[in-house]
C-alpha atoms as a PDB file:
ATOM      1  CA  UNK A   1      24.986  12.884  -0.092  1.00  0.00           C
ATOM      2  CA  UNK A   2      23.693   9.356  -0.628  1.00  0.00           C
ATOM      3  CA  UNK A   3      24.369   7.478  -3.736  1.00  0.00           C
ATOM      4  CA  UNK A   4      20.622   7.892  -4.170  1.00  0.00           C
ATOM      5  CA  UNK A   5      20.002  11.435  -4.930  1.00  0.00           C
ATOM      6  CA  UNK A   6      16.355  12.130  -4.718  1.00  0.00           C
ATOM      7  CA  UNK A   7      16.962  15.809  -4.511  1.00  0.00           C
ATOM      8  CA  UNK A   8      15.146  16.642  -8.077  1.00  0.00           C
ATOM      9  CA  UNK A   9      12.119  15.333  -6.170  1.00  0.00           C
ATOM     10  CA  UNK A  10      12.040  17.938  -3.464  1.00  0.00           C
ATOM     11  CA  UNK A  11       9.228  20.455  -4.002  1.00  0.00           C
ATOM     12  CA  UNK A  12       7.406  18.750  -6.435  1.00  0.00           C
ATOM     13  CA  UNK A  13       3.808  17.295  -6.873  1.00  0.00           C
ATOM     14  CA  UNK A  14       2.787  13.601  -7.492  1.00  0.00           C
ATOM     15  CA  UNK A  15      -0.208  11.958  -8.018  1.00  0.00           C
ATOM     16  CA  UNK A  16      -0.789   8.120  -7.052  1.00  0.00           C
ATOM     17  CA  UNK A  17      -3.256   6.292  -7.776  1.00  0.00           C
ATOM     18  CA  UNK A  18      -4.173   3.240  -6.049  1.00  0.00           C
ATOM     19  CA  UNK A  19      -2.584   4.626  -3.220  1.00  0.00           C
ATOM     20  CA  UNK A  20      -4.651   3.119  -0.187  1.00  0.00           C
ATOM     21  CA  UNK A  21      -2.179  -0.041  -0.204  1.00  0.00           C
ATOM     22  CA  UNK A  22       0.326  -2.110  -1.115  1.00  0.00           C
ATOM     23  CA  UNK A  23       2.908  -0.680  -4.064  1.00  0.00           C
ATOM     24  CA  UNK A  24       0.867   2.957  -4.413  1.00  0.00           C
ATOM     25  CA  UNK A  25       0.566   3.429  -0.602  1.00  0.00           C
ATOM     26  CA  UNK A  26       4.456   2.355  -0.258  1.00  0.00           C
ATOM     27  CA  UNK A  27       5.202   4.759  -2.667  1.00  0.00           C
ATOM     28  CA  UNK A  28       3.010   7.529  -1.747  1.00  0.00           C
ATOM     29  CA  UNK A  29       5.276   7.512   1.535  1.00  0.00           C
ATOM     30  CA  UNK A  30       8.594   7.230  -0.193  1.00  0.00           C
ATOM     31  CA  UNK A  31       7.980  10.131  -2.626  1.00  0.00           C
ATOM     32  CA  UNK A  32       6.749  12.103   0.604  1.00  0.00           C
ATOM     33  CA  UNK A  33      10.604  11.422   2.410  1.00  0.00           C
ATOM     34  CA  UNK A  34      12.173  12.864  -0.792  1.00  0.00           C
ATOM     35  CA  UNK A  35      10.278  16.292  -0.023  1.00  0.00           C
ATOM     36  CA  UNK A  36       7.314  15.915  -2.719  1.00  0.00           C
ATOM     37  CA  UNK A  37       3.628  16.994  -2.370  1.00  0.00           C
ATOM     38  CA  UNK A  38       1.454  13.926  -2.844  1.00  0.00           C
ATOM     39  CA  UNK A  39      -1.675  13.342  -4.071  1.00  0.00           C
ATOM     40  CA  UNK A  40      -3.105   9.976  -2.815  1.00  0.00           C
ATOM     41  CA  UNK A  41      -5.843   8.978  -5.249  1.00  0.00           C
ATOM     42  CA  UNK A  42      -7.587   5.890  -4.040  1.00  0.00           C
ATOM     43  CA  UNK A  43     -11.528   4.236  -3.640  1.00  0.00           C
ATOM     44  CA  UNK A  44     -11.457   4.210   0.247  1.00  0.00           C
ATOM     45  CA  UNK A  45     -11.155   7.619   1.710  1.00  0.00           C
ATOM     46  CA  UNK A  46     -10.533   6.527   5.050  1.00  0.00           C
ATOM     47  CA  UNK A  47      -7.460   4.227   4.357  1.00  0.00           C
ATOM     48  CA  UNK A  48      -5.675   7.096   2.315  1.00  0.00           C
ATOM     49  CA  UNK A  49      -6.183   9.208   4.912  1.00  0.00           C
ATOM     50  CA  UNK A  50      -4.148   6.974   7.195  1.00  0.00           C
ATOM     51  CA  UNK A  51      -1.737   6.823   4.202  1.00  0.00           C
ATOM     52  CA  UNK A  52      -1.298  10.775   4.170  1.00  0.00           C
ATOM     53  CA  UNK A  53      -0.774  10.698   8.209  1.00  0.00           C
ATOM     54  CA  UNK A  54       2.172   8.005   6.952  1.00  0.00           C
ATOM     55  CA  UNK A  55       3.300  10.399   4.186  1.00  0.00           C
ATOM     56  CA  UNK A  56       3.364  13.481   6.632  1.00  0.00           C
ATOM     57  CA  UNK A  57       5.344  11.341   9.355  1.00  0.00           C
ATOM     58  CA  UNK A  58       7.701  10.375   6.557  1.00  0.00           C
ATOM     59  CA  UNK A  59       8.353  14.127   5.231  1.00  0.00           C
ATOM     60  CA  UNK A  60       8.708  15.331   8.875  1.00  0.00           C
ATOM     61  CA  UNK A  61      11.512  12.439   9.693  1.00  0.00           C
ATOM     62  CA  UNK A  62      13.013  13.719   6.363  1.00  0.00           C
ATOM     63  CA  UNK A  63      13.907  16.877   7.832  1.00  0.00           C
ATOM     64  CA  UNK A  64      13.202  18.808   4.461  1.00  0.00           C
ATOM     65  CA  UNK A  65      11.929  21.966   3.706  1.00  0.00           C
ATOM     66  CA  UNK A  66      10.630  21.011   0.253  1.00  0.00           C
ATOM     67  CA  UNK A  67       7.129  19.532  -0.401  1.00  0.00           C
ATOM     68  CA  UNK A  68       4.980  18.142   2.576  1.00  0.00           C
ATOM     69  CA  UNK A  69       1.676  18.707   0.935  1.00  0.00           C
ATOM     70  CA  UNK A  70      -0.975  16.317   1.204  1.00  0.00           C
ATOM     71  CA  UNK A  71      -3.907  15.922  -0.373  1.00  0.00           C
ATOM     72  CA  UNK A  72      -6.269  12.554  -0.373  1.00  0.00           C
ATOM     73  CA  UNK A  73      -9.436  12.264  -3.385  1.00  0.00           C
ATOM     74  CA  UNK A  74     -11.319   9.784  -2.958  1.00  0.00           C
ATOM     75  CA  UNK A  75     -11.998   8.251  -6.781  1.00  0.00           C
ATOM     76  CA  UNK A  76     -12.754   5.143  -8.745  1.00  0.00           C
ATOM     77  CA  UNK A  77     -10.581   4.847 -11.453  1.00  0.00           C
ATOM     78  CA  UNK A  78     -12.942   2.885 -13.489  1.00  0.00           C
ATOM     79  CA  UNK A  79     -15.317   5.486 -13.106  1.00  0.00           C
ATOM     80  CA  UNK A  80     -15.349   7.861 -16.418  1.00  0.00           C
ATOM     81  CA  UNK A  81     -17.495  10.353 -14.222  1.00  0.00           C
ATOM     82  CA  UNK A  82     -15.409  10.488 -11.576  1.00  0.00           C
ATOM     83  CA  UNK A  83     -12.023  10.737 -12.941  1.00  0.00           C
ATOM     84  CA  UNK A  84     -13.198  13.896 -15.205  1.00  0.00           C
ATOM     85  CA  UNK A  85     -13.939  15.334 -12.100  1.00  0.00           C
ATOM     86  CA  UNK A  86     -10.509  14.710 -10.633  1.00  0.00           C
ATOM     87  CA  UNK A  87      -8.906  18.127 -11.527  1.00  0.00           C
ATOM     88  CA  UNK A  88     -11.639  19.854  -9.488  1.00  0.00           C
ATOM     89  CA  UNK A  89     -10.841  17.341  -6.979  1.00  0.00           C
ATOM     90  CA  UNK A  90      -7.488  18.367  -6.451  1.00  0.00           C
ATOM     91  CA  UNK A  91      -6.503  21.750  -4.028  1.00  0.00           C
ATOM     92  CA  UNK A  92      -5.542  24.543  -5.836  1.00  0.00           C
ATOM     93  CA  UNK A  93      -2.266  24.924  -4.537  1.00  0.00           C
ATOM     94  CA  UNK A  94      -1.532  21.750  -5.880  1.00  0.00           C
ATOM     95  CA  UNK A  95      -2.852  21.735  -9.281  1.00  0.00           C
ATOM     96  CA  UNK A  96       0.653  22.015 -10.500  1.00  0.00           C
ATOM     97  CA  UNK A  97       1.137  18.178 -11.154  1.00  0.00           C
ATOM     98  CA  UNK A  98       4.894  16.839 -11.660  1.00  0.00           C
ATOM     99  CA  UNK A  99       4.465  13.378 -12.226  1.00  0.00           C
ATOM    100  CA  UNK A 100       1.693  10.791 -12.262  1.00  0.00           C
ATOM    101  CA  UNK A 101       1.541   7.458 -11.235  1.00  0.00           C
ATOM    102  CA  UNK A 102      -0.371   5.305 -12.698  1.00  0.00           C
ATOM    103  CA  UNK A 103      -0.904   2.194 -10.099  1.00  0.00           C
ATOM    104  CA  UNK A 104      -4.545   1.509  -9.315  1.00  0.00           C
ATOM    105  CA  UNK A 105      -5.165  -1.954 -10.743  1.00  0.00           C
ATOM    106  CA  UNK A 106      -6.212  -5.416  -9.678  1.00  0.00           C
ATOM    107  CA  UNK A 107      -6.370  -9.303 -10.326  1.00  0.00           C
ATOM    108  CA  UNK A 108      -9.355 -11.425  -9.297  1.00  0.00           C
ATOM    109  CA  UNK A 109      -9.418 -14.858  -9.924  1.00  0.00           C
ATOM    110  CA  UNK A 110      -7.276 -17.708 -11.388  1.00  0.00           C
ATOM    111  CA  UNK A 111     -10.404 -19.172 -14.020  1.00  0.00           C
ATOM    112  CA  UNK A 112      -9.199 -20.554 -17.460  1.00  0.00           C
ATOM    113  CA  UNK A 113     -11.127 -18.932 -20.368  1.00  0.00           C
ATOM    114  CA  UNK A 114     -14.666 -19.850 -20.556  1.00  0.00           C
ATOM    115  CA  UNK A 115     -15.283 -20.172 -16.820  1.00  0.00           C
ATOM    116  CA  UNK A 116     -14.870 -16.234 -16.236  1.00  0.00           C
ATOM    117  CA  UNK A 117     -17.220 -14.565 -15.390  1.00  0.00           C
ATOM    118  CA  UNK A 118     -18.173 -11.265 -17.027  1.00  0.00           C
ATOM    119  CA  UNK A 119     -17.913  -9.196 -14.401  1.00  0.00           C
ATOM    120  CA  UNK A 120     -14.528 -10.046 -13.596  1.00  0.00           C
ATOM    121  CA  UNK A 121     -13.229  -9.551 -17.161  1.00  0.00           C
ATOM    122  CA  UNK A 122     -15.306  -6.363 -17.010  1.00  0.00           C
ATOM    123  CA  UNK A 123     -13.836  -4.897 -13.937  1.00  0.00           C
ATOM    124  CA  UNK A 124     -10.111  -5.857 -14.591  1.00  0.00           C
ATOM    125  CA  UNK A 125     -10.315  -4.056 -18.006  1.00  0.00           C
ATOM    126  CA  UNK A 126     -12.279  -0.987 -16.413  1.00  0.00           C
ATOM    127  CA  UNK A 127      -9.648   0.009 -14.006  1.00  0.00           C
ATOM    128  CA  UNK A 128      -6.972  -1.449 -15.294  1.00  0.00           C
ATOM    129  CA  UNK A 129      -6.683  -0.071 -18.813  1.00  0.00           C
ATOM    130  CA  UNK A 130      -9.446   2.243 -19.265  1.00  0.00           C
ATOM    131  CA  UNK A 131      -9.395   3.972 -16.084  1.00  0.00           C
ATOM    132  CA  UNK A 132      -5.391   4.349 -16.393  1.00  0.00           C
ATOM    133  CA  UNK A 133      -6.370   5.564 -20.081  1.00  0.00           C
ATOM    134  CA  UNK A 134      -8.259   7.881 -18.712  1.00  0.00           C
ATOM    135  CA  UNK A 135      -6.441   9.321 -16.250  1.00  0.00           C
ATOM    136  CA  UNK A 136      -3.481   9.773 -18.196  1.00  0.00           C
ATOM    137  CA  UNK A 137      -5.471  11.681 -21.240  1.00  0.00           C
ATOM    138  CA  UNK A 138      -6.232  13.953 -18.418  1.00  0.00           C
ATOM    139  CA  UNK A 139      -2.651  14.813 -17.595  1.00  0.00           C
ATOM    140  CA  UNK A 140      -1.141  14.150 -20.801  1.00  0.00           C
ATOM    141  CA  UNK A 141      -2.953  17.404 -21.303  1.00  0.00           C
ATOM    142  CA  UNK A 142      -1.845  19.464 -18.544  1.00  0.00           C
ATOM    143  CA  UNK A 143       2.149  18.710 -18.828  1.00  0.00           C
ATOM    144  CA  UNK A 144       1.917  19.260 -22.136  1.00  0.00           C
ATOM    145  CA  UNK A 145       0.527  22.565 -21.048  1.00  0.00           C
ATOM    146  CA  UNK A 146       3.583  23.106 -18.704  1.00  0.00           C
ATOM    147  CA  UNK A 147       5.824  21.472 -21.079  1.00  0.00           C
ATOM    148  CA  UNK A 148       7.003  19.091 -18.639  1.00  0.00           C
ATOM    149  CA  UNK A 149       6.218  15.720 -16.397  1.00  0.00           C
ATOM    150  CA  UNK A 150       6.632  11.965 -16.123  1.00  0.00           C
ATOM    151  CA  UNK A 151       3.755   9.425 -16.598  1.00  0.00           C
ATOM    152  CA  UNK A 152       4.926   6.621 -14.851  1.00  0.00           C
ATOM    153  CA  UNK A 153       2.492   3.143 -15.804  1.00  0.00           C
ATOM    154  CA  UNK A 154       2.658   0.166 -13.345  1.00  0.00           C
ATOM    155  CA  UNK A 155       2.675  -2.439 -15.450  1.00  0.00           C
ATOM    156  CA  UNK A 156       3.986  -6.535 -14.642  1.00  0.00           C
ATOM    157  CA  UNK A 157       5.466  -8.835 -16.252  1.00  0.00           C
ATOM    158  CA  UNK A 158       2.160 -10.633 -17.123  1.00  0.00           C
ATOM    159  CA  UNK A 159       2.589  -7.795 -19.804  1.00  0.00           C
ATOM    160  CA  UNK A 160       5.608  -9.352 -21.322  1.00  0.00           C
ATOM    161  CA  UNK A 161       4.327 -12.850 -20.818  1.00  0.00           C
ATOM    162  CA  UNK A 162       0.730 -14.640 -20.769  1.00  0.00           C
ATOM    163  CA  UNK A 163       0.245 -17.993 -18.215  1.00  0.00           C
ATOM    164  CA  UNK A 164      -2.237 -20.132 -17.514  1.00  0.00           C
ATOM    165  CA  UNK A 165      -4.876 -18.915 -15.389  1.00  0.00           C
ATOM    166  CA  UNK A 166      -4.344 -15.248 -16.100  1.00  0.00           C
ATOM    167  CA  UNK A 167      -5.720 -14.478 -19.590  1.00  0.00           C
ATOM    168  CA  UNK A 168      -7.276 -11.645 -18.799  1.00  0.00           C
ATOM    169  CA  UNK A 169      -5.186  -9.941 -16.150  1.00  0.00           C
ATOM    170  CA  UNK A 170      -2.270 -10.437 -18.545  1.00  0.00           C
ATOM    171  CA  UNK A 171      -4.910  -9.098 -21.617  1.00  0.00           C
ATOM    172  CA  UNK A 172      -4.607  -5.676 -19.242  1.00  0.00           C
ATOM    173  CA  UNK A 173      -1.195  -5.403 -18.461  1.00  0.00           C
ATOM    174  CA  UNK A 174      -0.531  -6.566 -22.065  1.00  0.00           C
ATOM    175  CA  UNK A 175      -2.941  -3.667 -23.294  1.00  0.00           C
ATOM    176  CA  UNK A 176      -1.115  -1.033 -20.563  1.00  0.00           C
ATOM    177  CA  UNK A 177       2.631  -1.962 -21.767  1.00  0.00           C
ATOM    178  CA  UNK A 178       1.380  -1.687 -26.141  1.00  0.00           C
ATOM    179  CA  UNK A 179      -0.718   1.987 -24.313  1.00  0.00           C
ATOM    180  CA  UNK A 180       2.309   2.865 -22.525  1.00  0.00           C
ATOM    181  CA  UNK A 181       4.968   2.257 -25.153  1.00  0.00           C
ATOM    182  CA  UNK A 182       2.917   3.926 -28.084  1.00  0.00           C
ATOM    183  CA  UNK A 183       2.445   7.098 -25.872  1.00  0.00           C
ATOM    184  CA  UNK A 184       5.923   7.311 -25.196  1.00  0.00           C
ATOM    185  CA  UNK A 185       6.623   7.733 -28.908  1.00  0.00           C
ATOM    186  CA  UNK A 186       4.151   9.768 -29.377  1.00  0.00           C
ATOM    187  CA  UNK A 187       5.684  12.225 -26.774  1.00  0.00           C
ATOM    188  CA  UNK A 188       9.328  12.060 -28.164  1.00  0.00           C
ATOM    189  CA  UNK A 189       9.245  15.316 -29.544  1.00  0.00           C
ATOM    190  CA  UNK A 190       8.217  16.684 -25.747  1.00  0.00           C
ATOM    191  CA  UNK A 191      10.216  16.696 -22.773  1.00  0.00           C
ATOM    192  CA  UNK A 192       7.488  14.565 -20.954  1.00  0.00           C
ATOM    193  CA  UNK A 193       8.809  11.677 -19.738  1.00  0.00           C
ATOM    194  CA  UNK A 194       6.598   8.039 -19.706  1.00  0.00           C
ATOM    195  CA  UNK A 195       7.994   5.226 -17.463  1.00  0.00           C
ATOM    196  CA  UNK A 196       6.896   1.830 -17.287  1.00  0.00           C
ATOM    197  CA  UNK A 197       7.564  -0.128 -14.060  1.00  0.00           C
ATOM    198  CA  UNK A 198       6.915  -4.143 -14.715  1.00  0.00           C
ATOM    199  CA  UNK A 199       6.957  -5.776 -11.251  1.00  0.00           C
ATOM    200  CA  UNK A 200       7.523  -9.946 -11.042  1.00  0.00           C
ATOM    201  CA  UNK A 201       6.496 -11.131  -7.541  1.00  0.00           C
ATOM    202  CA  UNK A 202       5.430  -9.035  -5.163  1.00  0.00           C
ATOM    203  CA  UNK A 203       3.399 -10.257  -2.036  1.00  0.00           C
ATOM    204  CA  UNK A 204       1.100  -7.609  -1.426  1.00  0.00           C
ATOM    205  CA  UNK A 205      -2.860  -7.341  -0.561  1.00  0.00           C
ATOM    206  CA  UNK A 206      -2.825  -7.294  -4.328  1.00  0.00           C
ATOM    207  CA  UNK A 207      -2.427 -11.010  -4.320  1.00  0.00           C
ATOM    208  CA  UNK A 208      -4.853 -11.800  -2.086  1.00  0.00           C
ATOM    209  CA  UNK A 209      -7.778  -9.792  -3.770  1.00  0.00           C
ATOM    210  CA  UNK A 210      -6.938 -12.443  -6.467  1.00  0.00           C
ATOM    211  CA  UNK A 211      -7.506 -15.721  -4.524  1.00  0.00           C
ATOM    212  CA  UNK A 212     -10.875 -13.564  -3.689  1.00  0.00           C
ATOM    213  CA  UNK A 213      -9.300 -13.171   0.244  1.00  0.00           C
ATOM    214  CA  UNK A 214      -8.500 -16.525   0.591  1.00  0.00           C
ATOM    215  CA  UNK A 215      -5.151 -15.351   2.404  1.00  0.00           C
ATOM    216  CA  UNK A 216      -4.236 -19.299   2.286  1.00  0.00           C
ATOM    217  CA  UNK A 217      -3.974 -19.898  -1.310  1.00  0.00           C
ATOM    218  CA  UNK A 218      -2.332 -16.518  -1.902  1.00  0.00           C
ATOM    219  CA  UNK A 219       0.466 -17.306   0.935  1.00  0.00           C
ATOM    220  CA  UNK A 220       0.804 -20.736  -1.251  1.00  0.00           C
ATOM    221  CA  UNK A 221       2.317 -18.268  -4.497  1.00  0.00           C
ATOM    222  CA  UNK A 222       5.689 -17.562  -2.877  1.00  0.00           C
ATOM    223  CA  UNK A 223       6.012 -20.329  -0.452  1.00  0.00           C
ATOM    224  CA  UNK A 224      10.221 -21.083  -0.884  1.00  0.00           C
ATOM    225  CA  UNK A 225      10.867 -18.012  -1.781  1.00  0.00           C
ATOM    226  CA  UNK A 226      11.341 -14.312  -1.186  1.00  0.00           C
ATOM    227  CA  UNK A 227       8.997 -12.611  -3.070  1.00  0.00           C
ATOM    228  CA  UNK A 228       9.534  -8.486  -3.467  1.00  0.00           C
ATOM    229  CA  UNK A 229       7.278  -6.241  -1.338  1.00  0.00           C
ATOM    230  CA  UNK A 230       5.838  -2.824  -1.921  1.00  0.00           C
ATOM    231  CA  UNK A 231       8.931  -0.817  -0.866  1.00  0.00           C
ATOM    232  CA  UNK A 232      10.805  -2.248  -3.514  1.00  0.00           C
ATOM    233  CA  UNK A 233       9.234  -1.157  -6.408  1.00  0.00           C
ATOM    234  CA  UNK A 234       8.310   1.898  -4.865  1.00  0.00           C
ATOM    235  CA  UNK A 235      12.120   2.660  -4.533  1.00  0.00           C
ATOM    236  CA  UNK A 236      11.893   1.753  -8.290  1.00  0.00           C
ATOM    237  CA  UNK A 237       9.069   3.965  -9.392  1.00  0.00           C
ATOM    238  CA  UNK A 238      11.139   7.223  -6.897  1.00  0.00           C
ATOM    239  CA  UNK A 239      14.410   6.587  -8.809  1.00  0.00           C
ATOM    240  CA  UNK A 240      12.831   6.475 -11.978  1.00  0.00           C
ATOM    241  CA  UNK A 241      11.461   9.806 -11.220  1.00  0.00           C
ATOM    242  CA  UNK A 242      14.475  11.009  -9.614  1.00  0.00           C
ATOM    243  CA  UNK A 243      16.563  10.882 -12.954  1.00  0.00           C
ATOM    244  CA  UNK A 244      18.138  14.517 -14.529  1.00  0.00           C
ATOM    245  CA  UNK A 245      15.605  15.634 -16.960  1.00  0.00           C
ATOM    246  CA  UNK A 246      17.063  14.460 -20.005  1.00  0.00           C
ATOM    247  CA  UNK A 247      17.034  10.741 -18.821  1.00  0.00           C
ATOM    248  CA  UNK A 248      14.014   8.729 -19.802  1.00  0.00           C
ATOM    249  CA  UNK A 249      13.715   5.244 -17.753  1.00  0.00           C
ATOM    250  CA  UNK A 250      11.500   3.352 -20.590  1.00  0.00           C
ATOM    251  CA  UNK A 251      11.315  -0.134 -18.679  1.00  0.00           C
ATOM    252  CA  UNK A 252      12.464  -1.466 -15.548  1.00  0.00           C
ATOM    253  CA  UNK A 253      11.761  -5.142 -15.135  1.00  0.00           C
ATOM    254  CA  UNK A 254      12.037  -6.266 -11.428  1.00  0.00           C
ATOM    255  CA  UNK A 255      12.320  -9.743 -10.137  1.00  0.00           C
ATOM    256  CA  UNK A 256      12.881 -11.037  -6.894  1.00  0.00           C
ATOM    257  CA  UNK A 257      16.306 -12.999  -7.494  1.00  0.00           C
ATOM    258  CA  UNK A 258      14.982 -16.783  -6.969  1.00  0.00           C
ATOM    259  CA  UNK A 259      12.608 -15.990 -10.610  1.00  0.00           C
ATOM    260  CA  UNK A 260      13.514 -16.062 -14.182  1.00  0.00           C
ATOM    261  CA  UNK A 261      10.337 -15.091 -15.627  1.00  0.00           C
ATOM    262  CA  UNK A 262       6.517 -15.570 -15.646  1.00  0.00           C
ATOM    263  CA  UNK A 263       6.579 -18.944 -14.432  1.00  0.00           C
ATOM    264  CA  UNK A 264      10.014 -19.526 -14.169  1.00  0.00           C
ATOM    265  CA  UNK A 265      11.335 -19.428 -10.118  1.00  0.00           C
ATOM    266  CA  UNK A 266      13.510 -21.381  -8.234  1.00  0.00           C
ATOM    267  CA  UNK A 267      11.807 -22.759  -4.580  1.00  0.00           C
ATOM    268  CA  UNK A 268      13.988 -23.368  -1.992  1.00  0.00           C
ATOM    269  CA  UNK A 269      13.770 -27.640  -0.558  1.00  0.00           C
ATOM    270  CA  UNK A 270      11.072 -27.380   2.611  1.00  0.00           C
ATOM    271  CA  UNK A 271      12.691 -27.505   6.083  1.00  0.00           C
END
């Protein structure tokens, strides 16, 4: 047995959001190697259907018995519409939802306050809070039903600490960690479980959707250093979930091991 037991995970059913790319699609694949159904909950239907093809070539490598469901919904987080219509969404042999991750969120732009456009501010808070808001009232619900789950909230460590150029991306994850850490109280007296993962650098597509796909600028971010990728908080987010039932991971702050904090890293002298 590996020192990584990810055995509780066999059989059961996850939902990820955001899980066309980067942390949500690496994780979508990892949960599907340790025998779980997976939901993949993303905008663009035809990447998460490449996603599931990953996830199905993962659980059949595995060699387990357990799990290898798939199902893909295509949904916009930020839409109130759309996510009340997720449960009808989701196959029936899979409405029996385990755990829920909450990772669809995004950064755009690196303006100082009062050169932001609307729009922006709009859209970060829309998916980013109030589309993981709503997503989570909707399970809340059901595992309270079932007496049982884990809500597990990506959140960053712009929610611990605000920087220049990010006043409203760190508003979000700010507002997520305050969302996540009052709901967790307010389940105590349950045995549902609520998880918040708080990623430092990761080089993803994530970062360039916030240099607006200037792939350039967002290489510039980790230049000297080695920045985390996807698989390693997803291996995070699995072993959080992979914990006995009576173990509650609150917060797990990850940082590649060159930074210190939100603007705190160490870059290497050029060659």
């Amino acid at each position: 047995m590996p020192v990584f037991d990810a055995s509780r995970l066999a059989g059961k059913t996850v939902i990820v959001t955001g899980a066309s790319a980067g942390i949500g699609a690496a994780t979508a694949v990892l949960f599907a190697k340790g025998g779980s159904n997976v939901i993949l909950v993303a905008r663009r239907k035809d990447v998460i259907d490449a996603v599931a093809q990953q996830c199905a070539a993962a659980h059949k490598e595995s060699g387990l018995s357990q799990g290898g469901k798939f199902a893909t919904v295509q949904l916009d987080v930020s839409d109130k519409t759309s996510v009340a219509s997720l449960w009808d969404k989701i196959p029936q042999d899979l409405k029996d939802v385990d755990v829920l991750v909450n990772n669809a969120g995004y950064v755009l732009g690196v303006e100082h306050v009062g050169t932001i456009k609307d729009e922006d501010i709009e859209g970060m808070f829309a998916t980013n809070v109030l589309g993981l808001i709503s997503v989570t009232q909707l399970l809340v619900r059901h595992f309270k039903e079932k007496k049982a789950g884990h809500i597990i909230n990506l959140g960053s460590i712009a929610g611990r600490e605000p920087y220049a150029g990010g006043s409203i991306y760190t508003a979000t994850k700010h507002a997520v960690h305050a969302f996540t850490a009052s709901m967790m109280r307010e389940l105590v007296n349950t045995p549902i479980r609520v998880t918040e993962i708080q990623p430092g650098m990761v080089e993803t597509e994530f970062s360039i959707v916030r240099f607006r796909g200037d792939t350039s600028a967002a290489k510039k971010v980790y230049e000297g250093l080695q920045p985390l990728v996807a698989e390693d908080i997803a291996e995070e987010i699995v072993w959080a979930a992979a914990r006995p039932p009576h173990v509650n991971i609150a917060e797990v702050l990850v940082f590649p091991v060159n930074q210190a904090s939100a603007t705190i890293n160490y870059r290497g002298p050029k060659a």
